[in-house]
Protein backbone atom coordinates (compact mmCIF):
# COMPACT_ATOMS: atom_id res chain seq x y z
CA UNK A 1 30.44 8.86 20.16
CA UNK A 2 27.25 7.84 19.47
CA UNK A 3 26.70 10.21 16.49
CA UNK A 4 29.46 9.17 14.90
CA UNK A 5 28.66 5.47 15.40
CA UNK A 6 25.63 6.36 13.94
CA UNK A 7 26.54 8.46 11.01
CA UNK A 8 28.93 6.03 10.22
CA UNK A 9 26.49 3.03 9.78
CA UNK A 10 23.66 5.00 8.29
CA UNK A 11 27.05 5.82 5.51
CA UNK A 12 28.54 2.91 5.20
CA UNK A 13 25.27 0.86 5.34
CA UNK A 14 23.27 2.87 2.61
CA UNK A 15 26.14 2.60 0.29
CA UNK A 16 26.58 -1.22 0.99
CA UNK A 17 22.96 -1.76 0.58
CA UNK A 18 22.95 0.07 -2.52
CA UNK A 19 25.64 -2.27 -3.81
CA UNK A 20 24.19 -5.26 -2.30
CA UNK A 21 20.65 -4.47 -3.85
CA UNK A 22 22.28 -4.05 -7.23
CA UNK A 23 23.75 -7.33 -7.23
CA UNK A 24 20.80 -9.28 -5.99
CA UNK A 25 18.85 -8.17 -9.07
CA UNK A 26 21.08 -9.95 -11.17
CA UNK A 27 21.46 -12.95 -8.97
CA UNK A 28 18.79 -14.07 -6.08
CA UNK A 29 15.93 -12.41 -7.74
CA UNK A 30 15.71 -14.21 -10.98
CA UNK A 31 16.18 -17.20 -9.15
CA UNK A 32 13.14 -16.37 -7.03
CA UNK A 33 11.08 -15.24 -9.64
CA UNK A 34 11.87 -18.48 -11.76
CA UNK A 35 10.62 -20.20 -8.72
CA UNK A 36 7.33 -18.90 -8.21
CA UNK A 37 6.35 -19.68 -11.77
CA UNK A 38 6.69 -23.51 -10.28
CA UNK A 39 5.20 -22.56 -7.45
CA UNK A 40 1.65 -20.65 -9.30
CA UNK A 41 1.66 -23.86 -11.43
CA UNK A 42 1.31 -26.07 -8.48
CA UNK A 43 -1.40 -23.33 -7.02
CA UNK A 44 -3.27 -23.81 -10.10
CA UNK A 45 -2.59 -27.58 -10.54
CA UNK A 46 -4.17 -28.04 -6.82
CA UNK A 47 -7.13 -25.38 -7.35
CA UNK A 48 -5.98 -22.89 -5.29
CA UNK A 49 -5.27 -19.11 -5.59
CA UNK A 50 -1.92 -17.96 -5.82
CA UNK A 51 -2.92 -14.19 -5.09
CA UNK A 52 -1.62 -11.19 -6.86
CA UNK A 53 2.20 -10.26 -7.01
CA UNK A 54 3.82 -7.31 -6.39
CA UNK A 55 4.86 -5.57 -9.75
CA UNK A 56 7.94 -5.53 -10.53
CA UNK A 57 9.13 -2.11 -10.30
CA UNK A 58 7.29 -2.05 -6.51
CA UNK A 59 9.26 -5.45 -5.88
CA UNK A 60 12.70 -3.76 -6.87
CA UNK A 61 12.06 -1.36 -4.68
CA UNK A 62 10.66 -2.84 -1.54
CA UNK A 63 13.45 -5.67 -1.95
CA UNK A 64 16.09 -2.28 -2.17
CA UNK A 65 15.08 -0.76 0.47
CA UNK A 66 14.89 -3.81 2.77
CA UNK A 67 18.71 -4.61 1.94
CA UNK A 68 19.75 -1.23 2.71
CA UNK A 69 18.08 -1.12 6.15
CA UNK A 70 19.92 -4.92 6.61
CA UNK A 71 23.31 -3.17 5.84
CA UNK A 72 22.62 -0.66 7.96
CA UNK A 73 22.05 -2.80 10.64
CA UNK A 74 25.26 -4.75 9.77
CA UNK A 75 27.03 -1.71 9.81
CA UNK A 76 26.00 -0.71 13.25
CA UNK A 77 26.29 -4.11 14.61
CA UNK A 78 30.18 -4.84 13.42
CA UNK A 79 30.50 -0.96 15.03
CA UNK A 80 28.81 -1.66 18.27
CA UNK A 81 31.06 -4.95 18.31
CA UNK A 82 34.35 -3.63 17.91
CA UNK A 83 34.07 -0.84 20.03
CA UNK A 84 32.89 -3.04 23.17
CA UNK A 85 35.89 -5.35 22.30
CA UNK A 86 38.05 -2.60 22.12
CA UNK A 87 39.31 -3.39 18.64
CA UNK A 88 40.85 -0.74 16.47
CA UNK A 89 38.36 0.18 13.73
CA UNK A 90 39.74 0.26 10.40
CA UNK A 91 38.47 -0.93 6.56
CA UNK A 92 40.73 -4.07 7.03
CA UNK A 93 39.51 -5.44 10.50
CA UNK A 94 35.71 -4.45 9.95
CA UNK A 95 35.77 -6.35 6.94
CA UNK A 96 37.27 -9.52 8.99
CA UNK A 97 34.73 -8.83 11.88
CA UNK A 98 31.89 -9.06 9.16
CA UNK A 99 33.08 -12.10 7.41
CA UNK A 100 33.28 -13.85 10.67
CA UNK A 101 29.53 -11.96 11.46
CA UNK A 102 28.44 -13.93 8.45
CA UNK A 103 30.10 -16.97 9.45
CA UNK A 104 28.29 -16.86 12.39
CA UNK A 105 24.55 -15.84 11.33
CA UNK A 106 24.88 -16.65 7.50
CA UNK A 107 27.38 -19.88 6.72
CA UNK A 108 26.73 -21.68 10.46
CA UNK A 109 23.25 -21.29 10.34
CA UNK A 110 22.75 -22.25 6.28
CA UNK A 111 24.26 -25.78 7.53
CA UNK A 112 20.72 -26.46 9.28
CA UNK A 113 18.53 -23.75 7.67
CA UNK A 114 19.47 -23.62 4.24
CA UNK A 115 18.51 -20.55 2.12
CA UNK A 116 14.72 -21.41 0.63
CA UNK A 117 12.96 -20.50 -2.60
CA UNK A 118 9.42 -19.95 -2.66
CA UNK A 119 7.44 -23.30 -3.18
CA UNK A 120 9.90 -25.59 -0.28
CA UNK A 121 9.39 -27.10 2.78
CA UNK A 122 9.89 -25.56 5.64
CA UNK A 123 9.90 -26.27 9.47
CA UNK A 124 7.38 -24.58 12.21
CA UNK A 125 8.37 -21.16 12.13
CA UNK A 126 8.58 -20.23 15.84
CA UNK A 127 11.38 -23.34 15.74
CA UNK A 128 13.54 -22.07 12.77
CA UNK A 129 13.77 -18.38 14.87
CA UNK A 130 14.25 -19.97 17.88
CA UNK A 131 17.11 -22.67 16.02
CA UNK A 132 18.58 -19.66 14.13
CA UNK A 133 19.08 -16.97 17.21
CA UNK A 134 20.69 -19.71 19.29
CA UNK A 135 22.85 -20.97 16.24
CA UNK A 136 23.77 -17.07 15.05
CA UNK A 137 24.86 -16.20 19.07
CA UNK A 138 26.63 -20.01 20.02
CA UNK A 139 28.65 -19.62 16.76
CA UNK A 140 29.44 -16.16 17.66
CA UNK A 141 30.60 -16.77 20.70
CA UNK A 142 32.45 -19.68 19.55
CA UNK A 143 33.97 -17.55 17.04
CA UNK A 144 35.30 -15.47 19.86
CA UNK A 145 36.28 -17.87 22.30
CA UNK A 146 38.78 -19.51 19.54
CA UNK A 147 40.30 -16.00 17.97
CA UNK A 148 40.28 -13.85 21.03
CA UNK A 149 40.92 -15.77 24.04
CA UNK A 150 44.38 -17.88 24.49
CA UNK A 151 43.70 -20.19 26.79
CA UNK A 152 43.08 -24.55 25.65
CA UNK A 153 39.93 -24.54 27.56
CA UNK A 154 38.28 -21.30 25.64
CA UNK A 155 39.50 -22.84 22.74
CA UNK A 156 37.79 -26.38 23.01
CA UNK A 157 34.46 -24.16 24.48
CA UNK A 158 34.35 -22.08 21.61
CA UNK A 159 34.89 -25.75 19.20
CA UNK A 160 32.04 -26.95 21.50
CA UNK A 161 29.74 -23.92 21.56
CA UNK A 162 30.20 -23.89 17.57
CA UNK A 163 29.08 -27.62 16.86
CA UNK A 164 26.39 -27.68 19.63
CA UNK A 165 23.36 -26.30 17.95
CA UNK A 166 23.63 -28.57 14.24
CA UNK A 167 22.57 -31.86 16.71
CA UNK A 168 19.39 -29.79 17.28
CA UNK A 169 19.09 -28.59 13.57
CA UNK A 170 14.72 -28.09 13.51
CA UNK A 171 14.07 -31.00 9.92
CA UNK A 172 10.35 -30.63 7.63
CA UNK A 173 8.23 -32.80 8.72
CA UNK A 174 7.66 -33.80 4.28
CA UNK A 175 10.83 -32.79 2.27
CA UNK A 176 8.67 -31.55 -0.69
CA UNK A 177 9.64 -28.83 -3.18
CA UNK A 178 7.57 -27.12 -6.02
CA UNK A 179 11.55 -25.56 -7.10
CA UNK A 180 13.81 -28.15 -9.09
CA UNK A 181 16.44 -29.42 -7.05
CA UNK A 182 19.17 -27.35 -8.98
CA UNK A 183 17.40 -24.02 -9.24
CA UNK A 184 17.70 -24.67 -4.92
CA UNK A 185 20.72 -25.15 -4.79
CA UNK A 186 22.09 -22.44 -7.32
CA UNK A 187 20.01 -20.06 -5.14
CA UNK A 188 21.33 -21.21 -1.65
CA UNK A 189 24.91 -21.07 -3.28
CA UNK A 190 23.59 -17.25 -4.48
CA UNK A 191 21.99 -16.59 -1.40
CA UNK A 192 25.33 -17.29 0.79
CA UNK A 193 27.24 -15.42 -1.28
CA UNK A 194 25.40 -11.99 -1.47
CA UNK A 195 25.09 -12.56 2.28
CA UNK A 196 29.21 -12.49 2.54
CA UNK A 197 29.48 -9.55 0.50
CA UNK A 198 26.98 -8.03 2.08
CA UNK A 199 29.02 -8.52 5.91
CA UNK A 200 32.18 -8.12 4.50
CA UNK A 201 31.51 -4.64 2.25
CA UNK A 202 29.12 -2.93 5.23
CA UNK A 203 32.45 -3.73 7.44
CA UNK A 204 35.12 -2.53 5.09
CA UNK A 205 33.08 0.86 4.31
CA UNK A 206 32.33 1.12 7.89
CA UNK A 207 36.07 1.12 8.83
CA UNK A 208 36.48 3.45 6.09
CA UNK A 209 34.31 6.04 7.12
CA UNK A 210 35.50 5.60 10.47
CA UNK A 211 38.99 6.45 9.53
CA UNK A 212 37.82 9.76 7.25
CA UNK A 213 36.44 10.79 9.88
CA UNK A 214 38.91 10.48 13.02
CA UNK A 215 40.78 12.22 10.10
CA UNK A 216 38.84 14.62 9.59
CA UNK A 217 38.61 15.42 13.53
CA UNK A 218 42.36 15.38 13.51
CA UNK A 219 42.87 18.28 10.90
CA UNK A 220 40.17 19.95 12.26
């Protein structure tokens, strides 16, 4: 079982990432690139040394190979979740299970942590992890609590468990930005959405494989 859990992700996952990876060139990473030119011009406005980028070709490729391993990871997670739930794994109810994955650790957590270019302000770091993790696993739960469970009081736990962590949402101490206002929020908009796919295709192919292979082990 757990070969096939892992073939499965390492299938679905690389071909999701690949996907994923192809899109993002056309929509995250021009964002990101236009706002680093505001951010070098600030560098050099205030004296200081912006240090040497990547070039592009080693960017593409670094970036690539970090969204495949994410997939991956998606893929194995929405696997590993299922199968503890005991939820029949097809294309259709992986691809649910990863939208609500990315409701939980992509849409909930965007709410207090949006999606940042290079250049904003941003909170301490150890309190944006610590914010995030707790935000990802209460809305998860929450998540749970209201689809899976049938009773009022799991259902007004989960409610609870998902509005909880946004009174605790970690704010910069200066709300300052080297990025334009719009080119933020066209990327946070961007960022969100690649982030959906990305849930929602590793979970699809995922079930897909899944199925070819019981299949497969069927004929066999």
């Amino acid at each position: 079982m757990i070969a096939r859990v892992l073939t499965t992700g390492l299938i679905a996952g690389l071909v999701a990432g690949l996907a994923v990876a192809a899109l993002q060139h056309f929509t995250t990473t021009p964002l990101i690139l236009a706002a680093e030119v505001y951010e070098a011009a600030q560098h050099a406005h205030d004296g200081a040394d912006a240090g040497a980028a990547l070039s592009g070709l080693s960017r593409t490729a670094a970036t690539s190979a970090a969204t495949i391993a994410v997939s991956i990871g998606y893929a194995l997670i929405l696997l590993a979740a299922m199968l503890l739930s005991g939820d029949a794994i097809a294309p259709r109810r992986a691809a649910l299970w990863g939208a609500c994955a990315f409701a939980a650790t992509g849409l909930a957590t965007s709410l207090g942590l949006a999606p940042q270019l290079p250049g904003m302000a941003e909170t301490e770091l150890a309190a944006r992890q610590i914010w995030w993790l707790a935000t990802a696993l209460s809305t998860g739960a929450g998540l749970f609590a209201l689809l899976r469970l049938d009773s009022t009081a799991a259902k007004i736990a989960g409610v609870a468990l998902i509005a909880l962590p946004h009174f605790f949402a970690p704010q910069p101490a200066t709300p300052e930005s080297t990025a334009p206002a719009e080119l933020a929020a066209r990327f946070a908009a961007a960022s969100l959405a690649v982030q959906a796919i990305s849930w929602a295709l590793a979970g699809a192919l995922a079930g897909l494989v899944w199925r070819l292979q019981s299949r497969q082990q069927e004929s066999s």
